[in-house]
C-alpha atoms as a PDB file:
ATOM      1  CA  UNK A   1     -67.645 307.723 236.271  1.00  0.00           C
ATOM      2  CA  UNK A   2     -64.846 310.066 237.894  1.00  0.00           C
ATOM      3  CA  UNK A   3     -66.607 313.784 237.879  1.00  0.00           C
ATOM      4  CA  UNK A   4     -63.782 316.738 238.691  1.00  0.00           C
ATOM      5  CA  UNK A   5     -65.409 319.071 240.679  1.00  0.00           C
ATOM      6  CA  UNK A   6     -64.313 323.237 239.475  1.00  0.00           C
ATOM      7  CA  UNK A   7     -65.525 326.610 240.822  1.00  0.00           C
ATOM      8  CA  UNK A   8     -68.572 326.386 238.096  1.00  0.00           C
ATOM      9  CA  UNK A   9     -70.139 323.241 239.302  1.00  0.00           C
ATOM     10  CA  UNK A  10     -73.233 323.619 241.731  1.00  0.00           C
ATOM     11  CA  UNK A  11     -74.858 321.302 244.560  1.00  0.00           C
ATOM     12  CA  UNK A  12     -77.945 321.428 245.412  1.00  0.00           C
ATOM     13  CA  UNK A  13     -79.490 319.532 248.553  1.00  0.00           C
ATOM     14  CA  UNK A  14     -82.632 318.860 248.313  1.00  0.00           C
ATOM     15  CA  UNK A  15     -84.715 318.975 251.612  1.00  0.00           C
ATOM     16  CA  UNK A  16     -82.827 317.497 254.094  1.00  0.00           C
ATOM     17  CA  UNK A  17     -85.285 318.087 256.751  1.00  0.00           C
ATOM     18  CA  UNK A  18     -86.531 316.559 259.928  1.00  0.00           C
ATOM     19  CA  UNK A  19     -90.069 315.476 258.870  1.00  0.00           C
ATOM     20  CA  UNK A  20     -88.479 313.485 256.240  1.00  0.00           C
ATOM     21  CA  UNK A  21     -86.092 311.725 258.489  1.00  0.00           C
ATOM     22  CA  UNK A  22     -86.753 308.766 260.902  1.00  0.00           C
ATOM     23  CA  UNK A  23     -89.115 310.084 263.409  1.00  0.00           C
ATOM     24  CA  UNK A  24     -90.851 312.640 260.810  1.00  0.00           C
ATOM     25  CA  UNK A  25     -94.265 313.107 259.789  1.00  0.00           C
ATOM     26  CA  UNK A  26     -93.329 311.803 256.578  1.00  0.00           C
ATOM     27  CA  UNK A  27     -90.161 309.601 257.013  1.00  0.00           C
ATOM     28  CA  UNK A  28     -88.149 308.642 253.949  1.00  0.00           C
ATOM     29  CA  UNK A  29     -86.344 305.195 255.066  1.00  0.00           C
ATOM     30  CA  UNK A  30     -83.263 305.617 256.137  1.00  0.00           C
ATOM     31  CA  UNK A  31     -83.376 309.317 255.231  1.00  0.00           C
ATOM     32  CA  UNK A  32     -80.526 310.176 257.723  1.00  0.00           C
ATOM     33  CA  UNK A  33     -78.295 308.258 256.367  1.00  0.00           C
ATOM     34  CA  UNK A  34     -78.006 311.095 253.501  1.00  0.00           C
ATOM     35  CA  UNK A  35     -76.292 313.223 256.124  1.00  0.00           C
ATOM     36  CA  UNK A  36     -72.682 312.446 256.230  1.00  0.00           C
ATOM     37  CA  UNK A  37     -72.676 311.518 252.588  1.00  0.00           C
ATOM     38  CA  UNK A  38     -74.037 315.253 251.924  1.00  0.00           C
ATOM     39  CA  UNK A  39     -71.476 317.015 254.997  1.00  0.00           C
ATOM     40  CA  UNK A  40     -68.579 315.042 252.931  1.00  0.00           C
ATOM     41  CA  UNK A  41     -69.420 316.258 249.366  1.00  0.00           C
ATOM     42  CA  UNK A  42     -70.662 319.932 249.970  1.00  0.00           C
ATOM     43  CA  UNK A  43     -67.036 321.263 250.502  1.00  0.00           C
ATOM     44  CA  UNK A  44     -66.152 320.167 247.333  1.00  0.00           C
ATOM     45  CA  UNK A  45     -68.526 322.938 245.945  1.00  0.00           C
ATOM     46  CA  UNK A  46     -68.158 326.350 245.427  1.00  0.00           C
ATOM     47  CA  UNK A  47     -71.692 326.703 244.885  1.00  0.00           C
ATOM     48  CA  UNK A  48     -74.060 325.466 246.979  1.00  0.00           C
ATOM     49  CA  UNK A  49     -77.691 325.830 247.477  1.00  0.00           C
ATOM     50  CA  UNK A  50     -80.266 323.856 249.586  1.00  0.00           C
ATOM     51  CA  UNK A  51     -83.688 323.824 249.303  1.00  0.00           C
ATOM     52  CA  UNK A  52     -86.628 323.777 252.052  1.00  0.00           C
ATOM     53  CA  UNK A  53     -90.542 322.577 252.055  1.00  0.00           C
ATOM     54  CA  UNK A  54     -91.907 325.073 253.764  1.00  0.00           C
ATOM     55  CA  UNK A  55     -95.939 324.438 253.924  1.00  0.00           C
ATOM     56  CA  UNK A  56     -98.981 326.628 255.264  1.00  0.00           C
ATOM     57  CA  UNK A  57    -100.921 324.518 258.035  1.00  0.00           C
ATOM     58  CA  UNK A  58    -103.860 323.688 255.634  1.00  0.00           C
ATOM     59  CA  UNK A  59    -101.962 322.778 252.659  1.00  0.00           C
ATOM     60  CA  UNK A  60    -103.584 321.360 249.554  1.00  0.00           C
ATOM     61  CA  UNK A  61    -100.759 318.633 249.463  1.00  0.00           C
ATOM     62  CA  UNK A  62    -102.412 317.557 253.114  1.00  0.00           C
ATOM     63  CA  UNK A  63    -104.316 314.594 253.258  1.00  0.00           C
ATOM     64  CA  UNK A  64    -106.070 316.524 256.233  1.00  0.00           C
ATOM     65  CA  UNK A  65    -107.200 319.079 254.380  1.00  0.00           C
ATOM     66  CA  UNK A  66    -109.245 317.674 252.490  1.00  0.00           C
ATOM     67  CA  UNK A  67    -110.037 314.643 255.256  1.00  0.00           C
ATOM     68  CA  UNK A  68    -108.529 311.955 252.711  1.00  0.00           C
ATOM     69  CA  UNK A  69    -106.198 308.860 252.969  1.00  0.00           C
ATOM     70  CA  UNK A  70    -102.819 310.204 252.590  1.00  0.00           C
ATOM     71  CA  UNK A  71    -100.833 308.345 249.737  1.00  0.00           C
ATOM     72  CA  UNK A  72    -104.350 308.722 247.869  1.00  0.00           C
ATOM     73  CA  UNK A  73    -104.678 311.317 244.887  1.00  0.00           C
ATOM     74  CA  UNK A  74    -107.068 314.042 243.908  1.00  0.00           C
ATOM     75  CA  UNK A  75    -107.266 315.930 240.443  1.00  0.00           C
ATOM     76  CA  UNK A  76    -106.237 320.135 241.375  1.00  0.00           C
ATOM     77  CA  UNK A  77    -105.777 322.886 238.992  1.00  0.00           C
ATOM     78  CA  UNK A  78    -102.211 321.863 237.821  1.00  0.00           C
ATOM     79  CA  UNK A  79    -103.240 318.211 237.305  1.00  0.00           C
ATOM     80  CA  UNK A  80    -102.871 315.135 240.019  1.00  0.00           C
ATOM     81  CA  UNK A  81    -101.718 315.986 243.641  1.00  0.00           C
ATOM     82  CA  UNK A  82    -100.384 312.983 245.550  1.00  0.00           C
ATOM     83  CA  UNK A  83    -101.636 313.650 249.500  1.00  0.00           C
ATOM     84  CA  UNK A  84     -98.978 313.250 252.016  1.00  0.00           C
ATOM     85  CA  UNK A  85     -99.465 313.340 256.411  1.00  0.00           C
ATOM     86  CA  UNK A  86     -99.126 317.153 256.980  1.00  0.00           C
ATOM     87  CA  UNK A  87     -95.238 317.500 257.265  1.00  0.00           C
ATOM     88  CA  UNK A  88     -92.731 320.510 257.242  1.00  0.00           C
ATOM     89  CA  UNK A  89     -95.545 322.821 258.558  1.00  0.00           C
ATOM     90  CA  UNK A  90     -93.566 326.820 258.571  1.00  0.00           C
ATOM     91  CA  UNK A  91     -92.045 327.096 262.085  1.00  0.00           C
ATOM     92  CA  UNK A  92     -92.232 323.506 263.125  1.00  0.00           C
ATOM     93  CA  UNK A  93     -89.360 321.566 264.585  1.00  0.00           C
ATOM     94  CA  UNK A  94     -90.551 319.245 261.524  1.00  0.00           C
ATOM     95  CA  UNK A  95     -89.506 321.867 258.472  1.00  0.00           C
ATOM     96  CA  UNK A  96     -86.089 322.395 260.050  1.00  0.00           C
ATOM     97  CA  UNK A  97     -83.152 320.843 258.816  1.00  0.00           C
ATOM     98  CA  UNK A  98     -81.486 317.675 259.971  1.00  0.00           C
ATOM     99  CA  UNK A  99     -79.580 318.679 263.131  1.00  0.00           C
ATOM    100  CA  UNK A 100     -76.365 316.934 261.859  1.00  0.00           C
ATOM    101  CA  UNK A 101     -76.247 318.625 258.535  1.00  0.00           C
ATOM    102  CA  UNK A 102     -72.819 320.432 258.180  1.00  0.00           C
ATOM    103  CA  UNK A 103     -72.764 322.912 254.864  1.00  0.00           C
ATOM    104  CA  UNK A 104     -72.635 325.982 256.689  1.00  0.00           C
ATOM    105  CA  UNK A 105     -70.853 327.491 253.411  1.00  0.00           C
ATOM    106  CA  UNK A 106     -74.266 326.558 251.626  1.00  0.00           C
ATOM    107  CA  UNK A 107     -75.053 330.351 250.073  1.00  0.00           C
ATOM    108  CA  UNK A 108     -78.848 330.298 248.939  1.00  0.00           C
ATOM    109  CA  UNK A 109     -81.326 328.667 251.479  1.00  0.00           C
ATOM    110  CA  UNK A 110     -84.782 328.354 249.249  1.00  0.00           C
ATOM    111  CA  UNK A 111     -88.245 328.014 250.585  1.00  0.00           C
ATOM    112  CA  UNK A 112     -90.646 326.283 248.395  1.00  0.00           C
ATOM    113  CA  UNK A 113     -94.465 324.845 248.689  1.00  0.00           C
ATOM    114  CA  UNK A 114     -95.291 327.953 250.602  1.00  0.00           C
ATOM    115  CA  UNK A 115     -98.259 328.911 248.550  1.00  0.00           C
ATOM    116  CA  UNK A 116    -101.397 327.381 250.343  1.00  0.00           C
ATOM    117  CA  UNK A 117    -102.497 326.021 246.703  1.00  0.00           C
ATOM    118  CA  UNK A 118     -99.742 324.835 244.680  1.00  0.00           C
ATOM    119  CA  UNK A 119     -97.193 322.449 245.839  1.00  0.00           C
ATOM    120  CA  UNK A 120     -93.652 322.624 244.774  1.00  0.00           C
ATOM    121  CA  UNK A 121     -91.413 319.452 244.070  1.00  0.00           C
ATOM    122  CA  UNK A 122     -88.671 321.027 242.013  1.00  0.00           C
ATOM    123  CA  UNK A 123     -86.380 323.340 243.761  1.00  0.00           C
ATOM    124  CA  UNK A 124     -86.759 325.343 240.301  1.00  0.00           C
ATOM    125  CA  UNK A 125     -90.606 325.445 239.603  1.00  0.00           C
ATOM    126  CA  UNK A 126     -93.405 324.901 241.431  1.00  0.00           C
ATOM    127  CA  UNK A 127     -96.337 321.801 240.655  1.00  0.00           C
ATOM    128  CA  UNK A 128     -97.760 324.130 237.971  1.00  0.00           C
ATOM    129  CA  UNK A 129     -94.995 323.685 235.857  1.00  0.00           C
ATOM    130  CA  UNK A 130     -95.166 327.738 235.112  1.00  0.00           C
ATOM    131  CA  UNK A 131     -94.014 329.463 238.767  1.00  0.00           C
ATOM    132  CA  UNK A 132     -90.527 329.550 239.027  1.00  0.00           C
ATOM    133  CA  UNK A 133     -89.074 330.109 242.099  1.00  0.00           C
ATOM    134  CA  UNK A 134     -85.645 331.915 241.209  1.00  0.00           C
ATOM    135  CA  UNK A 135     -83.561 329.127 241.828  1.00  0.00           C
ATOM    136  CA  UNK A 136     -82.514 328.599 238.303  1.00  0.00           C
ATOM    137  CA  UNK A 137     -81.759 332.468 237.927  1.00  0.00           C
ATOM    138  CA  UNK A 138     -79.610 332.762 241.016  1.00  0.00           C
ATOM    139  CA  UNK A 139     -77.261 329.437 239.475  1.00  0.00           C
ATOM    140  CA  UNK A 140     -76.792 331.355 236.241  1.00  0.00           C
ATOM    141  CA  UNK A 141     -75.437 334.361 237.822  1.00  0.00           C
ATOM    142  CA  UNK A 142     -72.993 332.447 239.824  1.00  0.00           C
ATOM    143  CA  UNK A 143     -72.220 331.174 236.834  1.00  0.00           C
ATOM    144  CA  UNK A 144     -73.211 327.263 237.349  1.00  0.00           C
ATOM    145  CA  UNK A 145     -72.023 325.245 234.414  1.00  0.00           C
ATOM    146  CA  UNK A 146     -73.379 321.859 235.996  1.00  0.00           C
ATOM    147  CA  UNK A 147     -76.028 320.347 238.513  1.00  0.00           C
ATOM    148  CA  UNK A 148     -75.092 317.702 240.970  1.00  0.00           C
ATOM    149  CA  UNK A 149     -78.117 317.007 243.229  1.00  0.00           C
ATOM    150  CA  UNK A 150     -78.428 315.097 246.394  1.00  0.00           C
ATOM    151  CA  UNK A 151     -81.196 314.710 249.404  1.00  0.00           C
ATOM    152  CA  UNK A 152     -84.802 313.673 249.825  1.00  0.00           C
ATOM    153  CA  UNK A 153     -86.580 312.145 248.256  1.00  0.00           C
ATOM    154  CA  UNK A 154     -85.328 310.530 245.282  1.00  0.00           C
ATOM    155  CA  UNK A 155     -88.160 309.531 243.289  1.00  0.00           C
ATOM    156  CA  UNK A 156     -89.925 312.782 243.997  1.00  0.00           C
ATOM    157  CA  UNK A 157     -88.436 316.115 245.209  1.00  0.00           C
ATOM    158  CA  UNK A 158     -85.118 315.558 243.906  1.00  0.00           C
ATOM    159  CA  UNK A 159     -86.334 313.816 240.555  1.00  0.00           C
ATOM    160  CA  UNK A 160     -88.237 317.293 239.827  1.00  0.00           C
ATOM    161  CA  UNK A 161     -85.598 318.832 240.485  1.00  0.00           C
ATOM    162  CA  UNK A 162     -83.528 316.763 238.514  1.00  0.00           C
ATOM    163  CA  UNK A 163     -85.778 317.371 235.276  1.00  0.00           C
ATOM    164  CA  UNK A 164     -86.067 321.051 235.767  1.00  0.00           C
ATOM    165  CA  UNK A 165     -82.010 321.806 235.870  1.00  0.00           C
ATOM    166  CA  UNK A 166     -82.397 319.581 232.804  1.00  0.00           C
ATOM    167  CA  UNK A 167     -84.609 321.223 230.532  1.00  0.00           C
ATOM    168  CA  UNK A 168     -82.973 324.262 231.923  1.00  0.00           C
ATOM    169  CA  UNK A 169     -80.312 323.337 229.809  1.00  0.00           C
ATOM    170  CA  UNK A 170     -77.448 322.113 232.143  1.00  0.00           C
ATOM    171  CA  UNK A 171     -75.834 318.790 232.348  1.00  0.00           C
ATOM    172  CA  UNK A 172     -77.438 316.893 235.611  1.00  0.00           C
ATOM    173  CA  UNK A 173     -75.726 314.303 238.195  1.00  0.00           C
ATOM    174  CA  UNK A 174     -77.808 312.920 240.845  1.00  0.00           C
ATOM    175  CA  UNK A 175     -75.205 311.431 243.417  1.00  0.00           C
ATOM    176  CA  UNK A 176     -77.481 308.581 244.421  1.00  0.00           C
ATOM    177  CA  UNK A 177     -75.429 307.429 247.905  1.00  0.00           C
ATOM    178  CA  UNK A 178     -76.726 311.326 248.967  1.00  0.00           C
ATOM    179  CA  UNK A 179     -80.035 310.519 248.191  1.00  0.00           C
ATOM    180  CA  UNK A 180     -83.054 308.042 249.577  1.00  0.00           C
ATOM    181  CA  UNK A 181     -85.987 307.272 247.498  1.00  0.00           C
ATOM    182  CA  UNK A 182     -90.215 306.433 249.181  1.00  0.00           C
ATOM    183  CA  UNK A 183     -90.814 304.170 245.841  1.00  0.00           C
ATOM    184  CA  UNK A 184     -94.248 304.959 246.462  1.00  0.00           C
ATOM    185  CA  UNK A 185     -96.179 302.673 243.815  1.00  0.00           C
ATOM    186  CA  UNK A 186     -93.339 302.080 241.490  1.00  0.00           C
ATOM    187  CA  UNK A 187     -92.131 305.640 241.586  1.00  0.00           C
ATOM    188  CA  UNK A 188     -88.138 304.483 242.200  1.00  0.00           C
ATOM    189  CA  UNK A 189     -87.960 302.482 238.647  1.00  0.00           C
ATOM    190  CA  UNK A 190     -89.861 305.479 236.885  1.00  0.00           C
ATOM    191  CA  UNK A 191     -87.727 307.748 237.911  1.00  0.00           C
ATOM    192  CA  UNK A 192     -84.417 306.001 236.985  1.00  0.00           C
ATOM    193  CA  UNK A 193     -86.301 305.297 233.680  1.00  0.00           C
ATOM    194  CA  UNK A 194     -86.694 309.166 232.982  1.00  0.00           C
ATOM    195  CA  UNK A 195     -83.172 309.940 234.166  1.00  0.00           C
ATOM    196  CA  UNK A 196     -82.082 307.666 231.672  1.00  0.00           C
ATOM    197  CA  UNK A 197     -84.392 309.304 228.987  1.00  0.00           C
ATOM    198  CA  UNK A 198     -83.249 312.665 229.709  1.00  0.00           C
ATOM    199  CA  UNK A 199     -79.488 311.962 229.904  1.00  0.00           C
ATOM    200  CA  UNK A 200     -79.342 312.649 233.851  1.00  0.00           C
ATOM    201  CA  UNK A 201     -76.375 311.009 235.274  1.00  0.00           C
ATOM    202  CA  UNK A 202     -76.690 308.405 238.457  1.00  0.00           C
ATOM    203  CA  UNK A 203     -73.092 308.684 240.172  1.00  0.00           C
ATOM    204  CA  UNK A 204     -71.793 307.814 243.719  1.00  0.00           C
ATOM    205  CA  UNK A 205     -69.572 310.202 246.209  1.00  0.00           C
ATOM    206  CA  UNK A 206     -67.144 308.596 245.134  1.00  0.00           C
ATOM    207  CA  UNK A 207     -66.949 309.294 241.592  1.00  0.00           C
ATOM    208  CA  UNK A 208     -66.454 312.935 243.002  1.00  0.00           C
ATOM    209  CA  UNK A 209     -63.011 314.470 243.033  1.00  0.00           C
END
């Protein structure tokens, strides 16, 4: 499915960080094998924007915090939270990106799961469904006609992301060679099942031109 990439099309990479690589707190499997994929797609965009988890020590996603199993779930305000290991803790070597990342023309850098009490999936709204976080705004003044999304992980921070830049209203490709999924549970084949359902596109770097 040959996509031709113009000056309205937007990437965004999804949390390509080093808690979420091999050796992280919470290590997506063979996370850093995203890397090249993303350094040889990115210049291909004219807009590009990557997000960041950026936690509080203390976080209600933390399994520590509330001296649970992590992988378990507890009911919050906003509905089910999944608990993960603490991982990209603000200032840690752990929330920085993946040393061999290369999109140094990337233009918006966005920090999200910051609040100690909501966490934040979706590069566009936060695990309340109602807090946006200005992404969405800052692609429709560059004037982003489409959504190709890439990073970590599949099944979770870029499938929220994936919905949101949906029912935002644009058309969504999720380049799934950029991409690595935890399947935590089932998680992979529900998440290709909603793409599906909500016309999201699976495509390879290749199909890029």
């Amino acid at each position: 499915m040959r996509q031709v990439i113009g000056g309205h099309d937007a990437l965004v990479v999804v949390d390509v960080q080093n808690d979420f690589c091999p050796g992280g707190s919470l290590a997506v499997a063979d996370g850093d094998a995203v890397v090249p994929v993303v350094n040889e797609i990115a210049p291909r965009f004219a807009i590009v924007a990557m997000t960041q988890d950026w936690h509080p020590a203390g976080h209600i996603s933390f399994a520590s915090t509330h001296r649970a199993d992590p992988f378990t779930a507890i009911d919050v305000a906003y509905g089910s939270q999944v608990l993960w290991p603490d991982h990209c803790v603000q200032g840690t070597a752990g929330a920085e990106f993946h040393p061999g990342l290369r999109v140094p023309h990337a233009q918006a850098i966005l920090r999200k799961g910051y609040q100690p009490g909501i966490d934040s999936y979706s590069g566009f709204r936060e695990a309340d469904r109602a807090t946006a976080t200005g992404l969405a705004g800052y692609l429709r003044e560059r004037g982003t006609q489409r959504v190709f999304i890439c990073g970590l992980a599949t099944d979770f921070c870029v499938a929220w992301t994936a919905f949101d830049a949906a029912d935002a209203g644009w058309p969504v490709f999720v380049v799934e060679d950029a991409c690595r999924g935890i399947d935590l549970d089932g998680s992979l084949e529900r998440t290709f099942a909603e793409f599906a359902r909500r016309g999201i596109q699976r495509i390879s770097a290749s199909d890029l031109e």
